[in-house]
N, C-alpha and C. Protein backbone atom coordinates (compact mmCIF):
# COMPACT_ATOMS: atom_id res chain seq x y z
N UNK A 1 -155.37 -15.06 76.75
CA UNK A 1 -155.74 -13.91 77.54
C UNK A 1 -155.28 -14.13 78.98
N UNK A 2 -154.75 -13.20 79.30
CA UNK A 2 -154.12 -13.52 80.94
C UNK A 2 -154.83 -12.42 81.73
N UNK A 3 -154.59 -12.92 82.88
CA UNK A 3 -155.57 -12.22 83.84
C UNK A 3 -154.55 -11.42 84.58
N UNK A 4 -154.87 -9.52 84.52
CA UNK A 4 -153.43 -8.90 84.71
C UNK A 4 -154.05 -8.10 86.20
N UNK A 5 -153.10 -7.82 86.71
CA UNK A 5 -153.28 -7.38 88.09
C UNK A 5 -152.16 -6.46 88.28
N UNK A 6 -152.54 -5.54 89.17
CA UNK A 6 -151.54 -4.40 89.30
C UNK A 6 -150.12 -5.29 90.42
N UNK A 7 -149.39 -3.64 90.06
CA UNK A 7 -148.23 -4.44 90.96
C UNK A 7 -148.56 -4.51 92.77
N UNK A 8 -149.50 -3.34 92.96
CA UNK A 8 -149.63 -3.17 93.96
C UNK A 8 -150.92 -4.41 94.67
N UNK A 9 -151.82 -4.90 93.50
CA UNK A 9 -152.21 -6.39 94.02
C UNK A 9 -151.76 -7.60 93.80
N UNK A 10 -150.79 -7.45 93.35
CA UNK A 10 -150.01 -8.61 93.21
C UNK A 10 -149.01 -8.89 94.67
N UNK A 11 -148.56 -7.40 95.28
CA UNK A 11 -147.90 -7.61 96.47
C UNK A 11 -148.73 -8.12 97.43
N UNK A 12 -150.10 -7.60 97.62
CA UNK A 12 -151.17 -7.67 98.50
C UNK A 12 -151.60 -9.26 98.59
N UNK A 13 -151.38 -9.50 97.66
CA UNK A 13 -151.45 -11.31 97.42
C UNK A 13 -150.78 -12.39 97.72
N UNK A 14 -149.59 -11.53 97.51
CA UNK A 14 -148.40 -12.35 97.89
C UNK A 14 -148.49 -12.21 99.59
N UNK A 15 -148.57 -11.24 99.93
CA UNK A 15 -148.61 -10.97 101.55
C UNK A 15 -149.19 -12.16 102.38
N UNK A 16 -150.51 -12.23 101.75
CA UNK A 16 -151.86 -12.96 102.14
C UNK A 16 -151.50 -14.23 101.84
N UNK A 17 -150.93 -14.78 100.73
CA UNK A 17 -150.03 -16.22 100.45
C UNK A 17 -149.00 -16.59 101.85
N UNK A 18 -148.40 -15.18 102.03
CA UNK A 18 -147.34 -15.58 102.60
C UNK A 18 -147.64 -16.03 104.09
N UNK A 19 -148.77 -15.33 104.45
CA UNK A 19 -149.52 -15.77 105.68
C UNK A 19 -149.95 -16.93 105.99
N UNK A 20 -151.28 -17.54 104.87
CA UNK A 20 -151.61 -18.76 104.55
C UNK A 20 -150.94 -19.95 104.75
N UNK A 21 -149.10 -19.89 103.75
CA UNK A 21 -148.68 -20.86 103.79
C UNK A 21 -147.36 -20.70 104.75
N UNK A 22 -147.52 -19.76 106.14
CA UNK A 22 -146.38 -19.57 106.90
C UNK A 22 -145.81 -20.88 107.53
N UNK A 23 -146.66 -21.79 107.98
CA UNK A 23 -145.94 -23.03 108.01
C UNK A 23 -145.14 -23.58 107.51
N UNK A 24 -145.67 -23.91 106.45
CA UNK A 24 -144.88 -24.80 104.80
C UNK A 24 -143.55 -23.60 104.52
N UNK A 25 -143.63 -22.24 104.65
CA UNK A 25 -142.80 -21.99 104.17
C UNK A 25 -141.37 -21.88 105.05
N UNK A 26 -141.91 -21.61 106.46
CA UNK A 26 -140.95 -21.56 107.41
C UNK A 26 -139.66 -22.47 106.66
N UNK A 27 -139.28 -23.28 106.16
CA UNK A 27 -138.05 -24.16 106.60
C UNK A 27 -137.51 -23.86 105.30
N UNK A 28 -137.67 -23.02 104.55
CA UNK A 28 -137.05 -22.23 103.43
C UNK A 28 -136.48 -20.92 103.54
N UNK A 29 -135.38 -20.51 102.83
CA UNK A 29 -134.47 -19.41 103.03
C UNK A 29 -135.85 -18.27 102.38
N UNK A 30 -135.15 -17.17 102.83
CA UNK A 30 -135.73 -16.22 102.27
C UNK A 30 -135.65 -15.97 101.11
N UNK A 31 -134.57 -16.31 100.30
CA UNK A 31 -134.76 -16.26 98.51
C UNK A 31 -136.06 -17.51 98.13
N UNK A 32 -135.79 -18.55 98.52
CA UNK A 32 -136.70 -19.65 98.18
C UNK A 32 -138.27 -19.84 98.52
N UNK A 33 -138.39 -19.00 99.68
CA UNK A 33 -139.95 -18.48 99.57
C UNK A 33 -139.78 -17.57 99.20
N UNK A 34 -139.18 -16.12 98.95
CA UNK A 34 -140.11 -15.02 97.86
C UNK A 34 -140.02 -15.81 96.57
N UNK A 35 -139.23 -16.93 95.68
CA UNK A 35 -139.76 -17.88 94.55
C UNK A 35 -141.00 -18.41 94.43
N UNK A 36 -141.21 -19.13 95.22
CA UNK A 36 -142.44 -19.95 95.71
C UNK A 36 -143.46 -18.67 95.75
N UNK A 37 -143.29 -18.08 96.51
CA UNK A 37 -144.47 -16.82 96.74
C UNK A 37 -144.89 -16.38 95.48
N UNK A 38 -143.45 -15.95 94.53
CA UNK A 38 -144.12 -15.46 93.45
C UNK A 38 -144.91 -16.56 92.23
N UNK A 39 -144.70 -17.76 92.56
CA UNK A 39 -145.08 -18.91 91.97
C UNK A 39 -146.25 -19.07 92.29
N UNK A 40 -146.56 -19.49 93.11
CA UNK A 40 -148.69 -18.99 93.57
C UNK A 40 -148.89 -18.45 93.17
N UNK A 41 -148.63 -16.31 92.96
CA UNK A 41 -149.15 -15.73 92.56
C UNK A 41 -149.43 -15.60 90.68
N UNK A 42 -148.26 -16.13 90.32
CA UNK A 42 -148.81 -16.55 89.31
C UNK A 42 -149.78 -17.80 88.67
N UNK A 43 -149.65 -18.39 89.51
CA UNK A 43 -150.45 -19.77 89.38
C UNK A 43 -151.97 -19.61 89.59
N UNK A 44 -151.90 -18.53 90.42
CA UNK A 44 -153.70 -18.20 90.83
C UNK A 44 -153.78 -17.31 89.30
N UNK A 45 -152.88 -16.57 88.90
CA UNK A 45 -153.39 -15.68 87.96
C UNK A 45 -153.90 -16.80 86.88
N UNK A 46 -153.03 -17.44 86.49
CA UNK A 46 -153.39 -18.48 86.00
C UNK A 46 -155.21 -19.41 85.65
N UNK A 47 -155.19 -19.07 86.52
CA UNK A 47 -156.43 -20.20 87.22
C UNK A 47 -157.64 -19.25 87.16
N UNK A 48 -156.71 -17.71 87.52
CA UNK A 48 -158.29 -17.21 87.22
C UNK A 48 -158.79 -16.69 86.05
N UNK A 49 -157.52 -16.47 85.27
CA UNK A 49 -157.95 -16.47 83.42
C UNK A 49 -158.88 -17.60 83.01
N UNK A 50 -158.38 -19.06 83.18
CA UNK A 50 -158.79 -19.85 82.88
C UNK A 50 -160.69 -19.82 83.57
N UNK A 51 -160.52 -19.34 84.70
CA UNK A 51 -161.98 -19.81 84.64
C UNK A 51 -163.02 -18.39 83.93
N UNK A 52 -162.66 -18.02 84.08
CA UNK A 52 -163.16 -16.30 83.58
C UNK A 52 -163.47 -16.80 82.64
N UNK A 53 -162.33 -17.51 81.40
CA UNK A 53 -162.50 -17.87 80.21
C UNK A 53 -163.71 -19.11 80.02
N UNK A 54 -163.78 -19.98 80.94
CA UNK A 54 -164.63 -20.77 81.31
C UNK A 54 -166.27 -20.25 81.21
N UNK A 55 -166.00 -19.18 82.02
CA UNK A 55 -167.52 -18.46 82.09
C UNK A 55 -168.04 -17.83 81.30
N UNK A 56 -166.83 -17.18 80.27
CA UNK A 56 -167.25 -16.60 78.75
C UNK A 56 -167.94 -17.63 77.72
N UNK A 57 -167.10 -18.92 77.67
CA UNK A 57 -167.77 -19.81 76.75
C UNK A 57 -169.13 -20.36 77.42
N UNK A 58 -169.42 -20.59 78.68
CA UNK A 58 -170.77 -21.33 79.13
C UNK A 58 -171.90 -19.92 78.89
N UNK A 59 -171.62 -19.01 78.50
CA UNK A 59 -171.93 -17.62 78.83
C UNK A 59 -172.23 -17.25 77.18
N UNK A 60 -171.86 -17.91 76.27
CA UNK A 60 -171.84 -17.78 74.80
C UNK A 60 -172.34 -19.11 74.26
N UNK A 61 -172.69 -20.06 74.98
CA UNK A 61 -173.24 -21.26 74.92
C UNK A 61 -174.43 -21.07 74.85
N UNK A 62 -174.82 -20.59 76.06
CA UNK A 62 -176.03 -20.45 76.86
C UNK A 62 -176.96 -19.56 75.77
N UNK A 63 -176.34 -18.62 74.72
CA UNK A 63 -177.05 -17.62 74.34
C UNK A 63 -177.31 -18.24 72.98
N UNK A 64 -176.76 -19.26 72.78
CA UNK A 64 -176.76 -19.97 71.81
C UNK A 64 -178.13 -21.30 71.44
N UNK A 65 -178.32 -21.15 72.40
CA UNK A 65 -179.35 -22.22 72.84
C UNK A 65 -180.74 -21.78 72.89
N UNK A 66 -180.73 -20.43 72.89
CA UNK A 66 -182.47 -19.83 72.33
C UNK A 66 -182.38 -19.88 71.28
């Protein structure tokens, strides 16, 4: 199950990435951070399936236990 997000928050994310890591990214071309950029944003999507999914099973555990 993946955690899906519109296109229009996916840009909004990337924006907010791109802010965050304006340091780090400075010394990269502009093709090589919008890569990277879009690489976080999938990586958070990532991360937040996984815990979502996390909270379903402690969440189906829990109901299991009465």
């Amino acid at each position: 199950m993946k955690y899906k997000i519109t296109l229009k928050q996916r840009k909004e994310l990337e924006t907010k990435m791109a802010k965050v890591f304006k340091e780090n990214l400075k010394g990269l071309s502009a093709e090589l951070q919008k890569i990277l950029l879009d690489d976080l944003v999938t990586a958070f999507q990532n991360v937040t399936a996984f815990q979502n999914r996390i909270n379903v099973l402690i969440r189906a555990q829990e109901k299991r236990s009465y």
